[in-house]
N, C-alpha and C. Protein backbone atom coordinates (compact mmCIF):
# COMPACT_ATOMS: atom_id res chain seq x y z
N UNK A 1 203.32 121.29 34.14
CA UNK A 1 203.24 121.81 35.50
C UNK A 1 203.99 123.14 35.60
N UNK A 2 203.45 124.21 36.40
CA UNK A 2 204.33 125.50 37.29
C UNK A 2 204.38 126.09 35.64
N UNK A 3 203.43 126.38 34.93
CA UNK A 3 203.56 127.02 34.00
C UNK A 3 202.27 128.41 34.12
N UNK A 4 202.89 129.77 33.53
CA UNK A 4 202.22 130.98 33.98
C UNK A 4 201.84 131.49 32.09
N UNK A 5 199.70 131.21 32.16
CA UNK A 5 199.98 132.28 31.19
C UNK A 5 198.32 132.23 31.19
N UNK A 6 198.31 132.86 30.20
CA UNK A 6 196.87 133.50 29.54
C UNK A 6 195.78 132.58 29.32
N UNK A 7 194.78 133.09 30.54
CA UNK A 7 193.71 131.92 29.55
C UNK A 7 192.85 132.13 28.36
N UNK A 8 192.73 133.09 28.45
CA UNK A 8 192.15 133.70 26.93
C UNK A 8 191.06 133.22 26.71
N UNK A 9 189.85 132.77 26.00
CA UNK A 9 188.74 132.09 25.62
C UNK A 9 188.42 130.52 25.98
N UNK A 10 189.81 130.17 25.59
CA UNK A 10 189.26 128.88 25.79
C UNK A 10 190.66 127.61 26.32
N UNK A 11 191.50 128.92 27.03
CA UNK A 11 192.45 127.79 27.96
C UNK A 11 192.93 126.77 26.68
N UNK A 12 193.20 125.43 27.58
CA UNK A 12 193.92 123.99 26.78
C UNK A 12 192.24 123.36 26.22
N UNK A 13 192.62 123.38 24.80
CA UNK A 13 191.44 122.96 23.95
C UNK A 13 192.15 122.63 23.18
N UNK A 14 191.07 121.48 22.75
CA UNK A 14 191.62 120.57 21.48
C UNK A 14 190.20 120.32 20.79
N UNK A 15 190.34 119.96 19.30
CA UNK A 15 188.95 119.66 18.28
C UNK A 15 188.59 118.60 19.06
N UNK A 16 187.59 118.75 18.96
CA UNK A 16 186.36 117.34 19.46
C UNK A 16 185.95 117.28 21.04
N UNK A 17 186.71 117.73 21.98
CA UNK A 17 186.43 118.02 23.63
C UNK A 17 186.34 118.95 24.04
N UNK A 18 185.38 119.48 24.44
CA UNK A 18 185.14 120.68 25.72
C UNK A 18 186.14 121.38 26.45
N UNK A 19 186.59 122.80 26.30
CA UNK A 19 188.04 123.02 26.65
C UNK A 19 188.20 122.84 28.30
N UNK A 20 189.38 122.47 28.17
CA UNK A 20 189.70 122.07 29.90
C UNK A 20 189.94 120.82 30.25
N UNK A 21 189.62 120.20 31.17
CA UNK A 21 189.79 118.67 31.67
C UNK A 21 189.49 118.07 30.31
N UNK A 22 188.38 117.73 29.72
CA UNK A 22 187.95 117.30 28.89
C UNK A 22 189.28 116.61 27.75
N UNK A 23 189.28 118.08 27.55
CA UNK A 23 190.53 118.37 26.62
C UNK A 23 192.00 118.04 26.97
N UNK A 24 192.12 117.85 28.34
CA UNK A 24 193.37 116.90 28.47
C UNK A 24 193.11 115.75 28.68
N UNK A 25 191.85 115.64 29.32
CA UNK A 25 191.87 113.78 29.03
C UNK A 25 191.73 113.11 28.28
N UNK A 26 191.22 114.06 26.76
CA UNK A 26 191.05 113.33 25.59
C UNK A 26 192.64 113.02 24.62
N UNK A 27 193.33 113.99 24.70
CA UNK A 27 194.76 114.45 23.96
C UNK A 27 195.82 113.97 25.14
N UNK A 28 195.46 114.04 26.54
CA UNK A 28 196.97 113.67 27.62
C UNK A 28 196.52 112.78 28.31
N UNK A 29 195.58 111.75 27.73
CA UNK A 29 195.46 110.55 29.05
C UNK A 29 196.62 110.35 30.41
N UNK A 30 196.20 110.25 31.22
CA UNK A 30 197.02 110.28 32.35
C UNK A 30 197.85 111.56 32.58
N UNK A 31 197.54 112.65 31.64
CA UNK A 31 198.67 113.86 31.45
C UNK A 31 198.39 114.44 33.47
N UNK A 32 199.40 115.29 33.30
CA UNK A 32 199.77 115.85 35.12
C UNK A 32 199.41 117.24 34.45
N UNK A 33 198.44 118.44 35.18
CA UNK A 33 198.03 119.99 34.64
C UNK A 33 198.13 120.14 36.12
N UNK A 34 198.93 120.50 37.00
CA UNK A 34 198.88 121.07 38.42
C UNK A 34 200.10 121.82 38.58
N UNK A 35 199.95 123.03 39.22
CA UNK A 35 201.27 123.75 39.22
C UNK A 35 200.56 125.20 38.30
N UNK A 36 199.94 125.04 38.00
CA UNK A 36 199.72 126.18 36.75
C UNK A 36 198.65 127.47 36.93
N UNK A 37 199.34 128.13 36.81
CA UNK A 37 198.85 129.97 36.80
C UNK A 37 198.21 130.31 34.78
N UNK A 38 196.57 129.80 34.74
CA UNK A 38 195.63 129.71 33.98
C UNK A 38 194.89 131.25 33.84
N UNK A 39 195.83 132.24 34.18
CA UNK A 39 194.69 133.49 34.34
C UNK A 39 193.32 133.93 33.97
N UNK A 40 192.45 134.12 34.42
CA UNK A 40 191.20 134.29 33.76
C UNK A 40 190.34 133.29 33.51
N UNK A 41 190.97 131.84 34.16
CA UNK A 41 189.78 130.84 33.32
C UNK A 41 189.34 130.29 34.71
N UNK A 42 188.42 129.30 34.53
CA UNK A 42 187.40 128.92 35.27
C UNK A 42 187.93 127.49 35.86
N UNK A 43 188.14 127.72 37.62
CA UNK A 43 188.65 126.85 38.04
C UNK A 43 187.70 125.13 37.96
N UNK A 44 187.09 125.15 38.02
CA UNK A 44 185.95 124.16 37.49
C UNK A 44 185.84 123.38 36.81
N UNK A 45 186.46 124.06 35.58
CA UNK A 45 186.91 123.15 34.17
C UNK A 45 188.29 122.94 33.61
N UNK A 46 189.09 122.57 34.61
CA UNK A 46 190.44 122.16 35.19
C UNK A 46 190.66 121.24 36.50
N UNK A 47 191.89 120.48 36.41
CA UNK A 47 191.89 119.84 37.84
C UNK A 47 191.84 121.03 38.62
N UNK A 48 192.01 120.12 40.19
CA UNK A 48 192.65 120.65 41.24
C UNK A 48 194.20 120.78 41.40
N UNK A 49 194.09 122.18 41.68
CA UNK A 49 195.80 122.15 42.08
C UNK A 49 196.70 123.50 41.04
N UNK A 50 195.38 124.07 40.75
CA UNK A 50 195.75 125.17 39.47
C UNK A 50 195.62 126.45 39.85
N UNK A 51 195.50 127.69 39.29
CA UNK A 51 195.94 129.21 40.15
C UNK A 51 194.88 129.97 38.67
N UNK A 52 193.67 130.98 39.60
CA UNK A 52 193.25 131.37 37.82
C UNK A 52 193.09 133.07 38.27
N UNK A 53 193.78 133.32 39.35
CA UNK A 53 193.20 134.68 39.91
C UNK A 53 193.89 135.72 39.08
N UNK A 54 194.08 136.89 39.55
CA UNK A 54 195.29 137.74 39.38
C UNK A 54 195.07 138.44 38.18
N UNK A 55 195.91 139.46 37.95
CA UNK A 55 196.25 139.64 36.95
C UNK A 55 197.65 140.09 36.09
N UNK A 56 198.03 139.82 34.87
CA UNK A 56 199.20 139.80 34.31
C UNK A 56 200.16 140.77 34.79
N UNK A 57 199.34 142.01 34.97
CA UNK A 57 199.87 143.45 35.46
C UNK A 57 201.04 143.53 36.66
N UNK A 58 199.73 142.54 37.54
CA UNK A 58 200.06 142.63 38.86
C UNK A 58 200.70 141.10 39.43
N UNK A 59 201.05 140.14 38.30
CA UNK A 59 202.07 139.31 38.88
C UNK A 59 203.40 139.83 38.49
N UNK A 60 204.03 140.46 37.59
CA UNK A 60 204.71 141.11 37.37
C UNK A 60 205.54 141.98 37.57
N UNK A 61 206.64 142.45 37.68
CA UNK A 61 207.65 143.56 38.57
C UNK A 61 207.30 144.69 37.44
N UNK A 62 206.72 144.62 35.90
CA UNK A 62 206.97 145.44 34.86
C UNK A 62 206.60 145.01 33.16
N UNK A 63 205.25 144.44 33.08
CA UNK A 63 204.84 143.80 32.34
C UNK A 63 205.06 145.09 30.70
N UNK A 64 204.42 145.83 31.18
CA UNK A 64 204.38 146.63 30.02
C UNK A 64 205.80 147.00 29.24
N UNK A 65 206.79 146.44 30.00
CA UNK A 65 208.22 146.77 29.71
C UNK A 65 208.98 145.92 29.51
N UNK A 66 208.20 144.56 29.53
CA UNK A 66 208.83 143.51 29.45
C UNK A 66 209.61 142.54 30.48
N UNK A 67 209.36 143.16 31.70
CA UNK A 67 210.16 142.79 32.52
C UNK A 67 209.39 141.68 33.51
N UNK A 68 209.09 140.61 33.34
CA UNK A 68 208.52 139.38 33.87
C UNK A 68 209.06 138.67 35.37
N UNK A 69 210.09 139.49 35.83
CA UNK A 69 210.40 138.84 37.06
C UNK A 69 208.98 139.09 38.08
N UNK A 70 208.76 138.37 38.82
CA UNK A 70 207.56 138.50 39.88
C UNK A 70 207.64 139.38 40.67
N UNK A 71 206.37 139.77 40.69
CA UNK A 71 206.72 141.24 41.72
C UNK A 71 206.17 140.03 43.33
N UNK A 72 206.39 141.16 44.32
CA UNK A 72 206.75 141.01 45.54
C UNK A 72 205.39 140.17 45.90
N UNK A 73 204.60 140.59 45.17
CA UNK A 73 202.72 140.37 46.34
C UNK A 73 202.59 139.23 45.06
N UNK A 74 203.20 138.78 43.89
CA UNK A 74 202.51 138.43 42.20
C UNK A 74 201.69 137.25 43.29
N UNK A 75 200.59 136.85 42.51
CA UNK A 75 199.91 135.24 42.98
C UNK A 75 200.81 133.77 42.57
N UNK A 76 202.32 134.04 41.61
CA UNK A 76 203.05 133.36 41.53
C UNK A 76 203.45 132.67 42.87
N UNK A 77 204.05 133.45 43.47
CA UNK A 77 204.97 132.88 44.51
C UNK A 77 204.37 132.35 45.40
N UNK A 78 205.23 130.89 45.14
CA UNK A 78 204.77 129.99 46.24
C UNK A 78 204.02 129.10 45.39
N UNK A 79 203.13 128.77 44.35
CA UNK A 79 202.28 128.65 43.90
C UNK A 79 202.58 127.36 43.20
N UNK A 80 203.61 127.13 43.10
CA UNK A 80 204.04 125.65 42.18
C UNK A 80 203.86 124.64 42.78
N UNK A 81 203.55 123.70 42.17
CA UNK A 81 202.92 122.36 42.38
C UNK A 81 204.22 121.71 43.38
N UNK A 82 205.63 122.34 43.52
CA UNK A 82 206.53 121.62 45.13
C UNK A 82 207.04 122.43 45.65
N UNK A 83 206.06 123.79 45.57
CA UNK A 83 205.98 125.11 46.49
C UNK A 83 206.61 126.36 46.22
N UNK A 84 207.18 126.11 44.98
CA UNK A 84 208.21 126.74 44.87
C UNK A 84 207.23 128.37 43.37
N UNK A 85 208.18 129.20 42.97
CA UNK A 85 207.12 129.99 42.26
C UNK A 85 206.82 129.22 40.78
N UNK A 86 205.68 129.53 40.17
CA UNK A 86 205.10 128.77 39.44
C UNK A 86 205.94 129.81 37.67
N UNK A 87 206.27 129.74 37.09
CA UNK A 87 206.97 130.20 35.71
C UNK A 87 208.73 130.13 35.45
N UNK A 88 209.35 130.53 34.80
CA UNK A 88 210.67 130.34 35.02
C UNK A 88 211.54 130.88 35.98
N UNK A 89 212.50 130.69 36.03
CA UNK A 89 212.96 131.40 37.15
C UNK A 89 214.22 132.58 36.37
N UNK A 90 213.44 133.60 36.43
CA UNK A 90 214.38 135.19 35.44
C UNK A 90 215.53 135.39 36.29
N UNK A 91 214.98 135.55 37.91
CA UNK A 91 216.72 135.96 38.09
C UNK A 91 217.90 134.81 37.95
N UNK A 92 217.64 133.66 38.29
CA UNK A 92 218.69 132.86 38.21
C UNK A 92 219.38 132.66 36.82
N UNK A 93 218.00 132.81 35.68
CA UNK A 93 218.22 133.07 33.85
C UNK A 93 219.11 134.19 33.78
N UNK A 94 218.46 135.20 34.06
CA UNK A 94 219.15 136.82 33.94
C UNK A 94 220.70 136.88 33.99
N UNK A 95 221.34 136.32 35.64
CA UNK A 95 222.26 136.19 36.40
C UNK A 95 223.12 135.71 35.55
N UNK A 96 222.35 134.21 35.41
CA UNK A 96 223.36 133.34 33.95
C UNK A 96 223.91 133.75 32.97
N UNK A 97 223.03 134.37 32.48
CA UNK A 97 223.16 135.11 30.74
C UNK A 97 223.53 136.55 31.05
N UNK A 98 223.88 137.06 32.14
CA UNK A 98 224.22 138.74 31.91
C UNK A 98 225.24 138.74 31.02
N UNK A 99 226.26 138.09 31.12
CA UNK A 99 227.64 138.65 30.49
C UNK A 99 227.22 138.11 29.04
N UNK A 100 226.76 137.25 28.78
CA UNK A 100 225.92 136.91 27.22
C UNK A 100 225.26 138.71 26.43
N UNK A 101 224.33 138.84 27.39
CA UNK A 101 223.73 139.76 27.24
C UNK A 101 224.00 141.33 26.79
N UNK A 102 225.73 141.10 27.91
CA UNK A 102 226.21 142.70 27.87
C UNK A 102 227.41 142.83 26.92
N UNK A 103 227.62 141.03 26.21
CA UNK A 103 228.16 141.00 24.88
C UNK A 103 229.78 140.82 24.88
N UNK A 104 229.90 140.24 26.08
CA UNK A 104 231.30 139.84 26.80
C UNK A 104 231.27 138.30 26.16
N UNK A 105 232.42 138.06 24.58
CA UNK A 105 232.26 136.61 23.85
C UNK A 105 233.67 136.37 24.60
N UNK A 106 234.20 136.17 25.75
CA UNK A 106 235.68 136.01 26.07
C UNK A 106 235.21 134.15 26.30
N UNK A 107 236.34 133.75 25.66
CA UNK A 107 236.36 132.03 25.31
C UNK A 107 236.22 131.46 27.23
N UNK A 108 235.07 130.52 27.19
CA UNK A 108 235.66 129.69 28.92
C UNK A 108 236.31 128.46 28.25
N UNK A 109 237.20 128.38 29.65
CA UNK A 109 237.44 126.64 29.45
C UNK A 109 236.27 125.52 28.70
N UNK A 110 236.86 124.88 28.10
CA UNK A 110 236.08 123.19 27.98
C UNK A 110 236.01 122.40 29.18
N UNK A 111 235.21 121.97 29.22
CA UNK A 111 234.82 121.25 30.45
C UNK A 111 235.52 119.80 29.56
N UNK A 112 236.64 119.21 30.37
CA UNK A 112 236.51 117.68 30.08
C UNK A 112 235.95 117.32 29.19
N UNK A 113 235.79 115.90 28.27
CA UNK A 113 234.49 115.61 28.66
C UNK A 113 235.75 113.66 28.08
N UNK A 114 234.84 112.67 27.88
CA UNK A 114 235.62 111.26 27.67
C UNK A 114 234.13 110.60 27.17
N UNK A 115 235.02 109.93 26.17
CA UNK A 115 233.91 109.40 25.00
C UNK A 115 234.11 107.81 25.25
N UNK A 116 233.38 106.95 25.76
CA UNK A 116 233.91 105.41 25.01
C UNK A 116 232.65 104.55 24.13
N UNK A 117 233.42 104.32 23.40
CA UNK A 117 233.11 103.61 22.96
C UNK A 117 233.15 101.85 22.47
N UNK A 118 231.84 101.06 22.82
CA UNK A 118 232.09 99.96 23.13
C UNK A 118 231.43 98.97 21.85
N UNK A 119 232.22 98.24 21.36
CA UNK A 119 232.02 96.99 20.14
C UNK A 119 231.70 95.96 19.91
């Protein structure tokens, strides 16, 4: 679910089923595919509840540069299967990992932690 990417030729395919539904009901019996930004593929041969519009360019703040946060208008937002935007979430990642990033190794505390063990 709430996953953003390329559909390319032939989407979720597997040997022996028809790509799409087919192909998850043969490989994910009972599997859940809702939430998901499928670009380019054919809503038809997928459940309901999936996103195939758009394009990479233009969900994007800066694709060509690598920069994947959602732009303002992307067909992401909003789009996840409990409303929320459908791919990871970069700024809250970004935010996390800046000081990772900008190469600041200063030691944090250990968190607690208590082990038992029972015989």
């Amino acid at each position: 679910t709430n996953n953003a990417l390329r559909h390319s030729q032939y989407g979720i395919n597997g040997d022996g089923f028809a790509w799409g539904t087919s192909t998850i009901a043969g490989y994910f019996p009972g599997g859940v595919v809702r939430g998901n930004w499928l670009q380019g593929g054919t809503a038809s041969r997928y459940p309901a509840g999936n996103t195939f519009s758009g394009t990479f360019a233009s969900a994007f703040v800066d694709q060509s540069q690598g920069d994947y946060r959602l732009s303002a208008s992307s067909v992401l937002v909003g789009a996840a299967a409990d409303g929320g935007n459908i791919g990871a979430d970069l700024e809250t990642l970004l935010n996390g990992t800046s000081r990772v990033v900008q190469g600041d190794a200063t030691p944090r505390p250990k968190t607690p932690t208590s082990l038992r063990i029972s015989r």
